[in-house]
Protein backbone atom coordinates (compact mmCIF):
# COMPACT_ATOMS: atom_id res chain seq x y z
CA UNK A 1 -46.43 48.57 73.18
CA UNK A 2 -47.28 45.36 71.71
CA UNK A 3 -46.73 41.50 73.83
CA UNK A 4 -44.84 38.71 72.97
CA UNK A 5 -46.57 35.64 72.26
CA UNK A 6 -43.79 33.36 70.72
CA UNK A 7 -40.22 33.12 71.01
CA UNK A 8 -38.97 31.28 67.89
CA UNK A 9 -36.19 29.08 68.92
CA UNK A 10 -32.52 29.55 67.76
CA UNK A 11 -33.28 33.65 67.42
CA UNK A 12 -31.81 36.34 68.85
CA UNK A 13 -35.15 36.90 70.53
CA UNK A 14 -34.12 33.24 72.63
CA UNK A 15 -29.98 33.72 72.63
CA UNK A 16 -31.67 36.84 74.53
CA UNK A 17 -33.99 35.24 77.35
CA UNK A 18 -36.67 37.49 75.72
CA UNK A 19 -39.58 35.32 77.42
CA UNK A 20 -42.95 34.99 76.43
CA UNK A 21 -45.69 37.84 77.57
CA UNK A 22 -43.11 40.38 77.99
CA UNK A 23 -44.00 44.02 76.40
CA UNK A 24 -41.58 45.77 73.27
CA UNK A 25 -41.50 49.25 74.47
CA UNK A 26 -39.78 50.78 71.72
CA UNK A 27 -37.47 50.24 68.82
CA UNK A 28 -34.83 52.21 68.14
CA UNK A 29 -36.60 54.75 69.93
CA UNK A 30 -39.71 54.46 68.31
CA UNK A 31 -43.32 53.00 69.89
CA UNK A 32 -44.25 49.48 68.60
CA UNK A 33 -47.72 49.77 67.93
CA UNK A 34 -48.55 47.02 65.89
CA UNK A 35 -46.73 43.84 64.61
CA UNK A 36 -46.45 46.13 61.43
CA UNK A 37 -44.22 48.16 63.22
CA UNK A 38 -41.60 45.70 64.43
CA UNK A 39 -40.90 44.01 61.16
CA UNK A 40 -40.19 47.47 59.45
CA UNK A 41 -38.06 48.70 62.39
CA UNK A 42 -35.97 45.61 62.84
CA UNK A 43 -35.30 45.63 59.37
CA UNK A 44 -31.93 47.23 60.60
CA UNK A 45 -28.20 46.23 61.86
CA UNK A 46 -28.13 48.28 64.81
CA UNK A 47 -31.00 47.59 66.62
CA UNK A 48 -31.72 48.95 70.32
CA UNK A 49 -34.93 47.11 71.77
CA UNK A 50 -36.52 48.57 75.13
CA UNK A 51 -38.34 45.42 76.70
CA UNK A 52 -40.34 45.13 80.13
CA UNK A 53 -40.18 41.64 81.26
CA UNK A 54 -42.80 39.87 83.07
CA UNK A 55 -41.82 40.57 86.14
CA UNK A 56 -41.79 44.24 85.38
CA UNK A 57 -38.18 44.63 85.16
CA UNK A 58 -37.12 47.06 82.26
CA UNK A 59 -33.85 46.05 79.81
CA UNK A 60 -32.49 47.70 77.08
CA UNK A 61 -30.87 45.40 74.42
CA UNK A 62 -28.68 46.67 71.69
CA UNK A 63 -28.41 44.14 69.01
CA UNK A 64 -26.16 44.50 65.84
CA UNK A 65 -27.79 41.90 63.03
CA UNK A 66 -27.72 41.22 59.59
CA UNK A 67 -30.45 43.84 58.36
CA UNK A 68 -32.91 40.66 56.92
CA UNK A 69 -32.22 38.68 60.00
CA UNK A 70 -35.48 39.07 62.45
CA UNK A 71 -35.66 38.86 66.18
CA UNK A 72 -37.61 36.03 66.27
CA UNK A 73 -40.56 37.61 68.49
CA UNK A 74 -43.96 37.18 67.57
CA UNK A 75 -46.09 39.14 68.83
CA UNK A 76 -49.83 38.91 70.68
CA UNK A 77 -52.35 39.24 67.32
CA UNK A 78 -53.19 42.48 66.70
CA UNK A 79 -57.01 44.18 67.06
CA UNK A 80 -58.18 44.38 63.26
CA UNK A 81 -59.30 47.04 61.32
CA UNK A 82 -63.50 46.47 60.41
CA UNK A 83 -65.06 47.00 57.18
CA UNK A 84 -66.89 49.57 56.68
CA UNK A 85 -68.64 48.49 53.49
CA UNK A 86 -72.07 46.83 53.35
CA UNK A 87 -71.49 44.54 49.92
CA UNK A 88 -74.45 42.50 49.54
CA UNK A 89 -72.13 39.92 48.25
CA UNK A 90 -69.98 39.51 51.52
CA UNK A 91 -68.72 36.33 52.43
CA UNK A 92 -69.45 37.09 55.96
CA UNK A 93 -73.06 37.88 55.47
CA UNK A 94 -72.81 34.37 53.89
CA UNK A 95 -72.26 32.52 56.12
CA UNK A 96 -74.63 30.34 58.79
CA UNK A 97 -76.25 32.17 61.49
CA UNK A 98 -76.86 29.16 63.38
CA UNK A 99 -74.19 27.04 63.62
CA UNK A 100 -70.90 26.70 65.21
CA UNK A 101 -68.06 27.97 62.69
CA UNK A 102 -64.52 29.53 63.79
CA UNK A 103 -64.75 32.34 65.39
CA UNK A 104 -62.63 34.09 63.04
CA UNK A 105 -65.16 33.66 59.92
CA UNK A 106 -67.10 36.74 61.66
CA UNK A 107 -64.61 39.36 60.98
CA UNK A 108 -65.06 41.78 58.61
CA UNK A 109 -61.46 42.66 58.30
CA UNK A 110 -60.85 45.13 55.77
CA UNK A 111 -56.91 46.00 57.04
CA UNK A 112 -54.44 47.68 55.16
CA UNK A 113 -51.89 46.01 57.62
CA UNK A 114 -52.50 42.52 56.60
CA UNK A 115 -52.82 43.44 52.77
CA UNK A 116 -49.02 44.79 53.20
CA UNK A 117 -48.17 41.59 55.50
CA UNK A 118 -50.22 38.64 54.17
CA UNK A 119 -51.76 39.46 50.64
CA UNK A 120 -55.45 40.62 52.38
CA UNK A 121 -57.31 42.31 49.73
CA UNK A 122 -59.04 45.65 51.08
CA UNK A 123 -60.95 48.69 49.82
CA UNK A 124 -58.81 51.70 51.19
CA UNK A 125 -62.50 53.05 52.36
CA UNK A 126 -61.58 52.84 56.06
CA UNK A 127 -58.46 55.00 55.87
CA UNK A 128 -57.82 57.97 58.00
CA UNK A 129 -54.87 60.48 57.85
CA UNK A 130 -52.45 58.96 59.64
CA UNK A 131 -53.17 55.54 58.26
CA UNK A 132 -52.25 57.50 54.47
CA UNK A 133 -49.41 59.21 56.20
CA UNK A 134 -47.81 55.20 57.75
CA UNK A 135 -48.38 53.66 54.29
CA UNK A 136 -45.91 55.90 52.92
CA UNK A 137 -43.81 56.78 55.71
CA UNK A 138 -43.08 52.73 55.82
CA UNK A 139 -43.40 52.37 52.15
CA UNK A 140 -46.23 49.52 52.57
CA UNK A 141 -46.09 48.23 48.89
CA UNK A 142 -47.37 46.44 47.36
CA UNK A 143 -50.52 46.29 48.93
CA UNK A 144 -53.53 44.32 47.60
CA UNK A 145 -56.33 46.48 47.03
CA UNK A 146 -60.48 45.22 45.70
CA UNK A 147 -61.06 47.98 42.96
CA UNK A 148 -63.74 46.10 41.96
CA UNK A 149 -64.54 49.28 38.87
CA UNK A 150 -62.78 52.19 38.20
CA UNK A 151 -66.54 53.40 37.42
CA UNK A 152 -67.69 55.57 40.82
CA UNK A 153 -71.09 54.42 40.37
CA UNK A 154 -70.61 51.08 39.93
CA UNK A 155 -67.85 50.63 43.25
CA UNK A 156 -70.68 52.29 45.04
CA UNK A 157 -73.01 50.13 44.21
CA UNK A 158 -71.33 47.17 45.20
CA UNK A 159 -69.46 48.24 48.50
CA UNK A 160 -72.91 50.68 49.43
CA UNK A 161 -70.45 52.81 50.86
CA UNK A 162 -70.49 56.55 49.41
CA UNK A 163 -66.18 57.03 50.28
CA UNK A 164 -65.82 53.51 47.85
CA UNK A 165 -66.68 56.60 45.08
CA UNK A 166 -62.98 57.86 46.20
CA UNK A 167 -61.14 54.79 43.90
CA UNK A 168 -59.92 56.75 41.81
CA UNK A 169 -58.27 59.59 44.05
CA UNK A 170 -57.26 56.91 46.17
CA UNK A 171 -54.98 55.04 43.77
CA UNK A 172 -53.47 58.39 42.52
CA UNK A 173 -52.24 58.84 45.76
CA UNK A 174 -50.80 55.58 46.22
CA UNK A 175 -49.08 56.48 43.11
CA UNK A 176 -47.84 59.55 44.71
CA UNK A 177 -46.52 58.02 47.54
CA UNK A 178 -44.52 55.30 45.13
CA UNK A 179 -47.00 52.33 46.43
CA UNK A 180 -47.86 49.56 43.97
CA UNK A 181 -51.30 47.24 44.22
CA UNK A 182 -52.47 44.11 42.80
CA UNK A 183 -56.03 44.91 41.71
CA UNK A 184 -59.01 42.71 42.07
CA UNK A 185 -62.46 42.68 40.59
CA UNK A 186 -64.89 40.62 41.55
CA UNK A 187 -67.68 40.42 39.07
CA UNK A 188 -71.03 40.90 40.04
CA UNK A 189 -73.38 40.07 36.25
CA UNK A 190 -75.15 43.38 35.60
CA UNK A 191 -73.12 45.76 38.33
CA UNK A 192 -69.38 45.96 37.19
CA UNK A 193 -69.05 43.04 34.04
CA UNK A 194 -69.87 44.14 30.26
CA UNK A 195 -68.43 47.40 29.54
CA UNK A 196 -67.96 48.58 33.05
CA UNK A 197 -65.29 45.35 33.09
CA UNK A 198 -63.59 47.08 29.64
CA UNK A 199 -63.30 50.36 31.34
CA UNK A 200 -61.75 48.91 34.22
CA UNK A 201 -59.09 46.79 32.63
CA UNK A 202 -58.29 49.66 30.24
CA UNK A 203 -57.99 52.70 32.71
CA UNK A 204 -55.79 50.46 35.52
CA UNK A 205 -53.87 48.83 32.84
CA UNK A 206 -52.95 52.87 31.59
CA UNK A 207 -51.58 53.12 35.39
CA UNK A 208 -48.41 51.47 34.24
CA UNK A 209 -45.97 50.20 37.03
CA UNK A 210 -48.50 51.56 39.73
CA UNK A 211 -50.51 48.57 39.42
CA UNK A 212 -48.79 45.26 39.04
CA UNK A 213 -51.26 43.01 37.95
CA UNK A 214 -55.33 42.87 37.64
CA UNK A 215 -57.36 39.29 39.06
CA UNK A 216 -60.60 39.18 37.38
CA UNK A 217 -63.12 37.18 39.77
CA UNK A 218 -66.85 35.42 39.80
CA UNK A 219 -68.27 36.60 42.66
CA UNK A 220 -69.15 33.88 45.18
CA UNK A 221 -72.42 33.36 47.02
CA UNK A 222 -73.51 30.77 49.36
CA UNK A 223 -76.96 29.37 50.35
CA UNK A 224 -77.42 32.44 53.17
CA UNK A 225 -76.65 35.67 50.89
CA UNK A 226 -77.95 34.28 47.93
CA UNK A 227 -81.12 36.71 47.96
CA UNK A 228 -78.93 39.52 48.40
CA UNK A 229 -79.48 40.87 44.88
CA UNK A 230 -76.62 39.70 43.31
CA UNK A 231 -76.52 36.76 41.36
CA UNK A 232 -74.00 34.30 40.66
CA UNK A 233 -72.08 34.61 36.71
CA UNK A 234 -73.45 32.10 34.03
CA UNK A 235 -71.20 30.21 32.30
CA UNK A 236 -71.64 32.76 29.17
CA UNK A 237 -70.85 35.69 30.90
CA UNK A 238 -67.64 33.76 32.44
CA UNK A 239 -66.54 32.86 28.78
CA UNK A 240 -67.28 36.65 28.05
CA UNK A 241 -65.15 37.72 30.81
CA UNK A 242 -62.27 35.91 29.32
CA UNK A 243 -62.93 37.07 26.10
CA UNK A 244 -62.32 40.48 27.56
CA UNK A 245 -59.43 39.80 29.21
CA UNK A 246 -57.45 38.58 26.20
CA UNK A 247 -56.32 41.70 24.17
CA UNK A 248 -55.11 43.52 27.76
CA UNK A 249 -52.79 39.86 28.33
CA UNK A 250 -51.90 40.40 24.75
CA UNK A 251 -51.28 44.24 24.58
CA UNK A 252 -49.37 43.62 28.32
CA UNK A 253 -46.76 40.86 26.80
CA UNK A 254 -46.09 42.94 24.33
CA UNK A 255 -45.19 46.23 26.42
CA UNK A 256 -44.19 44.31 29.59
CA UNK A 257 -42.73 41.02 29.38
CA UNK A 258 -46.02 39.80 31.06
CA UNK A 259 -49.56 39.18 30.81
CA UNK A 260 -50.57 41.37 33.89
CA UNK A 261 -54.45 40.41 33.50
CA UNK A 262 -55.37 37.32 35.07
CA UNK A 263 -58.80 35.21 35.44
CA UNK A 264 -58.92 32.69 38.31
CA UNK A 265 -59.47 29.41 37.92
CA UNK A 266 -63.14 29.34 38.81
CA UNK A 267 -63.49 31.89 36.16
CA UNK A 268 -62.60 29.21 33.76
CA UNK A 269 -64.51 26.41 35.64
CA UNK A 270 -67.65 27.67 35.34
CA UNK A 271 -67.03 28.98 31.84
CA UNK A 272 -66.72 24.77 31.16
CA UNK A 273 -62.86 25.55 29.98
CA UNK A 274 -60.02 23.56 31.08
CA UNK A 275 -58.26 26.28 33.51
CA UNK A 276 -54.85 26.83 31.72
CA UNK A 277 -51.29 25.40 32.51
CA UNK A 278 -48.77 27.71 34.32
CA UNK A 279 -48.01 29.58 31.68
CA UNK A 280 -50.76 31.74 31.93
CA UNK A 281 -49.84 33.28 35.07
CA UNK A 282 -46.95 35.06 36.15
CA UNK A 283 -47.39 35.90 39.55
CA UNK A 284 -47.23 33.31 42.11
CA UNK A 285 -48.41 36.24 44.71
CA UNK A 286 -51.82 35.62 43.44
CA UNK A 287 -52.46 32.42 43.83
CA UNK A 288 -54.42 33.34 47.18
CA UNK A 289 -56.69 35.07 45.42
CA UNK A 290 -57.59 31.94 43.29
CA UNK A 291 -55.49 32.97 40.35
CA UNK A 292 -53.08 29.66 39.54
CA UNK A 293 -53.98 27.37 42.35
CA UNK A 294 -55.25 24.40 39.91
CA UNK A 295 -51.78 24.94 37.75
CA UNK A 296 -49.54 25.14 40.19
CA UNK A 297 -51.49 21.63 41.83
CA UNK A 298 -50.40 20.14 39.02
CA UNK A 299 -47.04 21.19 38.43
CA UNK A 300 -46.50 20.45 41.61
CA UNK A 301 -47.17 16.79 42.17
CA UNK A 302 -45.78 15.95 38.16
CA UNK A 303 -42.74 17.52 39.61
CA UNK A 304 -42.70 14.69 42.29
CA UNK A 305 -43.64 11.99 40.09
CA UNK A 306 -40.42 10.26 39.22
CA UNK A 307 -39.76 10.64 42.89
CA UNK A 308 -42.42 8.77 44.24
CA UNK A 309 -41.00 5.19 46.08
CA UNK A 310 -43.25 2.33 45.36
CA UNK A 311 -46.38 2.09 46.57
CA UNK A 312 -48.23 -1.34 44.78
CA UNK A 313 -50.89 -3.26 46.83
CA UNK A 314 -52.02 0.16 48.65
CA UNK A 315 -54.57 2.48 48.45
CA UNK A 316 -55.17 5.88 48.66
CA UNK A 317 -58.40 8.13 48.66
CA UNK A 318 -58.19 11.58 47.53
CA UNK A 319 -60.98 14.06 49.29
CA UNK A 320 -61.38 17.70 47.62
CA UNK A 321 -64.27 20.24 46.70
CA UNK A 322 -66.31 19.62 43.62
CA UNK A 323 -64.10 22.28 41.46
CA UNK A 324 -61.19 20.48 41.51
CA UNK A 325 -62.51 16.64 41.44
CA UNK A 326 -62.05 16.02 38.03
CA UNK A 327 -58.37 17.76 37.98
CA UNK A 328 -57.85 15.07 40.96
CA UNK A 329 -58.97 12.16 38.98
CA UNK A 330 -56.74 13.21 36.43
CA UNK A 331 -53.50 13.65 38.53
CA UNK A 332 -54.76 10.28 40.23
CA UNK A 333 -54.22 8.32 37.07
CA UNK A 334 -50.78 9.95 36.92
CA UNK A 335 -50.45 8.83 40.06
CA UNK A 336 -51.09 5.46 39.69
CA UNK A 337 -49.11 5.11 37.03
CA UNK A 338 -45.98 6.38 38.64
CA UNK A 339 -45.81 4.29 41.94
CA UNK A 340 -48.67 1.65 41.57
CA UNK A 341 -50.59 3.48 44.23
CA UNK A 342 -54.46 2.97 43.89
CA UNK A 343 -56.00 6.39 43.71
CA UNK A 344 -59.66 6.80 44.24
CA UNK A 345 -61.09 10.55 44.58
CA UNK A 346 -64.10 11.45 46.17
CA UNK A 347 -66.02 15.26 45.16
CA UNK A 348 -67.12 16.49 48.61
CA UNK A 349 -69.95 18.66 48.22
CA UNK A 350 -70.68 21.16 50.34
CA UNK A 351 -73.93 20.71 53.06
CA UNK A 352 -72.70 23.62 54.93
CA UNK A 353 -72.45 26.38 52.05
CA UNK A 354 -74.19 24.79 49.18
CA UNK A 355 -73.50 23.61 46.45
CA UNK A 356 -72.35 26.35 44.44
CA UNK A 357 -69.45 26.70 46.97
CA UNK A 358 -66.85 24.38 45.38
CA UNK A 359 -63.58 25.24 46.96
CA UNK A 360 -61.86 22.63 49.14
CA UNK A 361 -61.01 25.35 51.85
CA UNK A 362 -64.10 26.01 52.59
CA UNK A 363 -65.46 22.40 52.81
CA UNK A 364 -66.32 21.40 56.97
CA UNK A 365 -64.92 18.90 59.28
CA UNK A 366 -68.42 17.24 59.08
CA UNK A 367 -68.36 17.23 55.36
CA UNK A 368 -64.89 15.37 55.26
CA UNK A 369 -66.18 12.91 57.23
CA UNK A 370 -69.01 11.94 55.98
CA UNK A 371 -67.18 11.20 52.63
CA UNK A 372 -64.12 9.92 54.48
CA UNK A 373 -66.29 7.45 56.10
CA UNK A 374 -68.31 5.86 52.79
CA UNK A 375 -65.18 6.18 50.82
CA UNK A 376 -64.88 2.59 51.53
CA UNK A 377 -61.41 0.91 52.33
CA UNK A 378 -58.36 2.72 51.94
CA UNK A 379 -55.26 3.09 54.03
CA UNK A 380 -54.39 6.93 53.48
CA UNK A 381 -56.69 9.41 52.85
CA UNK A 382 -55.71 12.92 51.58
CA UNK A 383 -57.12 16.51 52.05
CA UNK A 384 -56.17 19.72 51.50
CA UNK A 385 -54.25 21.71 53.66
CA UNK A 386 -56.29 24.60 52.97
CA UNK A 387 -58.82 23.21 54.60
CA UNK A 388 -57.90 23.41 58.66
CA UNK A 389 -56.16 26.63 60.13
CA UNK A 390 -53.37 26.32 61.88
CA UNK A 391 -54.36 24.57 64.85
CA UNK A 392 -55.79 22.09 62.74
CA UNK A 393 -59.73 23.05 62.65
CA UNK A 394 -61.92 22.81 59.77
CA UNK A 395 -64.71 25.65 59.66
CA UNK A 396 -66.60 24.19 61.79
CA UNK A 397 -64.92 23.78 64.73
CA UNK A 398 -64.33 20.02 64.04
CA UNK A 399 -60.31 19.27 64.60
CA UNK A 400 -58.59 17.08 62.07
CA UNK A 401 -58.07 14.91 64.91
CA UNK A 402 -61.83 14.54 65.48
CA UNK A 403 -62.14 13.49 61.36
CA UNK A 404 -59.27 11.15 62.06
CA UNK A 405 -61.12 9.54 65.07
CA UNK A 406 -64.19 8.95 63.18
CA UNK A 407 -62.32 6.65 60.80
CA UNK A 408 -60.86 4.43 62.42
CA UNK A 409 -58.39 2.27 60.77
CA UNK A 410 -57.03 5.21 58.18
CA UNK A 411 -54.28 7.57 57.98
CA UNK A 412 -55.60 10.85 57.53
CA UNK A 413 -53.49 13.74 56.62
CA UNK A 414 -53.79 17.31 55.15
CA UNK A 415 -51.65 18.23 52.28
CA UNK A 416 -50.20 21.01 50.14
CA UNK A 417 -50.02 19.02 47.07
CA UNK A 418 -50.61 15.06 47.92
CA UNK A 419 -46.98 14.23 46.88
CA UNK A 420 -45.58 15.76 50.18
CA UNK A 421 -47.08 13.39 51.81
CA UNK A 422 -46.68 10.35 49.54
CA UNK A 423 -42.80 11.22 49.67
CA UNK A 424 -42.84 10.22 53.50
CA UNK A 425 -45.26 8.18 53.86
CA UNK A 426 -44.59 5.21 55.18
């Protein structure tokens, strides 16, 4: 049984009176456990939906639909599935044990669920029977799945987990079962990098069609896991990493049509390269993972460009993490050139994390505003989207509308790629 939470309007959920906080008993005659569950089973025309109201009043609907065409009911979030793995280089270990951050920071969610649904990354070390036995039954694919080494020994030693040994076993099966993954390896210097990275590449890359693609990672530490016996890559051992990378991405657009091995931009970042345009990466899936974000930023707002109405005699201030100021000032002058828009960019670093966190996502409330506020006079300023959840809170709590009351006299607004909101602005 799972609740409803949301009725989208204009669904057949609402043409239905379906009303908020009433229970989906079963679908087609199947238990809903999970949200997983409805969105494969009303992936059907003839759909037969037992529903207790509210009021406790039972109602069977049958529904005939267009197969792609949901029911518009969202239901109550579901309870997560926890890690099980101790990585010393966990985010969550990393972050502040004193202070106020979203709730949500402190899960270590390591769900197979939201890898199939959103693009999670997980380890497949948590899995019991019937959690193999749904992934194919439902033919979960692709899912996204932290290999981190093909090497036992080395997966061990990062996850400190002995079934994280399993890799291996546990991709044949998904194999088996006809389930692709996007791979990820996050590079810890010494653990899985160097030769350990080569055997990696190599033996997933010799999966063929099982594994779609391969994100090569620096692992990321912040000021509270820093001492955790992992150490952050140097910018030699970045440039190595691409090095090794190159002959797979040549070898792959040979055989495939595509490169299949990707570094992320931070890869290329700290390796002091310019992070390369969108022809480097194929897969627009990844760019969650870091892999693409800076060259699809770009192609984005050049896209917009010739678009862009007028806007001489204002200004506008730019606010994003240190890794992508000086792509910012760059697409600023572009800017500027295009409508007559002043563009000044502020580099916010990061009080919460440290410094070596660079990403604008994970940049606080407080940290925006304290840059907002000595960024002088401007009458729009500009953040990234990726910065506030839904609801429109920053890590820490802090709403957007709380930055925006602290400067008074501004526009503030959050943005996918700064010419969304130039294109309406006012």
């Amino acid at each position: 049984m799972i609740r409803v939470a949301q009725v989208r309007k204009g669904s057949i959920g609402a043409d239905l009176d379906i009303q908020v906080g009433s229970s989906l008993l079963r679908l087609n005659g199947e238990e809903l456990r999970d949200a997983l569950d409805l969105q494969y089973l009303e992936a059907a025309e003839l759909v037969e939906l037992e529903v207790e109201l509210p009021g406790g009043r039972h109602i069977t609907y049958e529904i005939e639909k267009d197969g792609s065409e949901s029911l518009g009911l969202v239901p109550e979030a579901d309870l997560i599935r926890r890690c099980t793995n101790a990585c010393p280089f966990c985010f969550v270990k990393g972050n502040p044990k004193t202070e106020k951050l979203r709730t949500t920071l402190y899960i270590k969610d390591d769900d197979y669920r939201l890898s199939f649904m959103y693009g999670h990354y997980v380890t497949l070390t948590n899995l019991r029977e019937e959690d193999w036995e749904r992934i194919g039954e439902q033919r979960l694919s692709p899912l996204f799945v932290s290999v981190h080494a093909t090497d036992p020994e080395a997966r061990a030693k990062m996850l400190v987990n002995p079934r994280s040994r399993e890799i291996n076993e546990q991709l044949d099966r998904l194999e088996a079962a006809g389930i692709a993954v996007h791979a990820q390896a996050v590079l810890c210097p010494g653990v899985n990098s160097g030769p350990v990275l080569d055997r990696t590449i190599l033996e997933l890359y010799e999966r063929g069609d099982s594994v779609l693609s391969l994100s090569v990672v620096p692992v990321g530490l912040t000021r509270f896991n820093q001492d955790s016996g992992i150490r952050p890559m140097t910018p030699e051992e970045c440039a190595c990493a691409l090095r090794q990378t190159a002959p797979i991405r040549g070898r792959a657009l040979e055989e495939r049509g595509y490169a299949w091995c990707y570094a992320s931009d931070e890869m290329f970042l700290l390796a002091g390269l310019d992070v390369p345009g969108r022809e480097y990466f194929d897969n627009e899936e990844l760019v969650g993972n870091g892999v693409g974000a800076i060259s699809g930023l770009r192609e984005a707002i050049r896209a917009d460009l010739p678009r862009l109405p007028s806007l001489t005699g204002r200004t506008i201030l730019l606010a994003t993490g240190t890794a992508m100021g000086p792509t910012l000032a760059e697409l600023g002058r572009e800017l500027q050139a295009a409508c007559g828009v002043e563009v000044r960019t502020v580099a916010v670093p990061n009080s919460m994390y440290g410094p070596q966190v660079t990403s604008a996502g994970l940049i606080s409330g407080t940290d925006y505003l304290d840059a907002l506020r000595a960024g002088g006079s401007y009458d729009l300023a500009i953040l990234s989207r990726s910065a506030v959840n839904e609801r429109g809170f920053f890590l820490d709590d802090v709403s957007l509308d709380d930055v925006r009351a602290g400067v008074p006299g501004a526009e503030i607004r959050a943005s996918d790629h700064v010419t969304d909101v130039l294109l309406r602005w006012n």
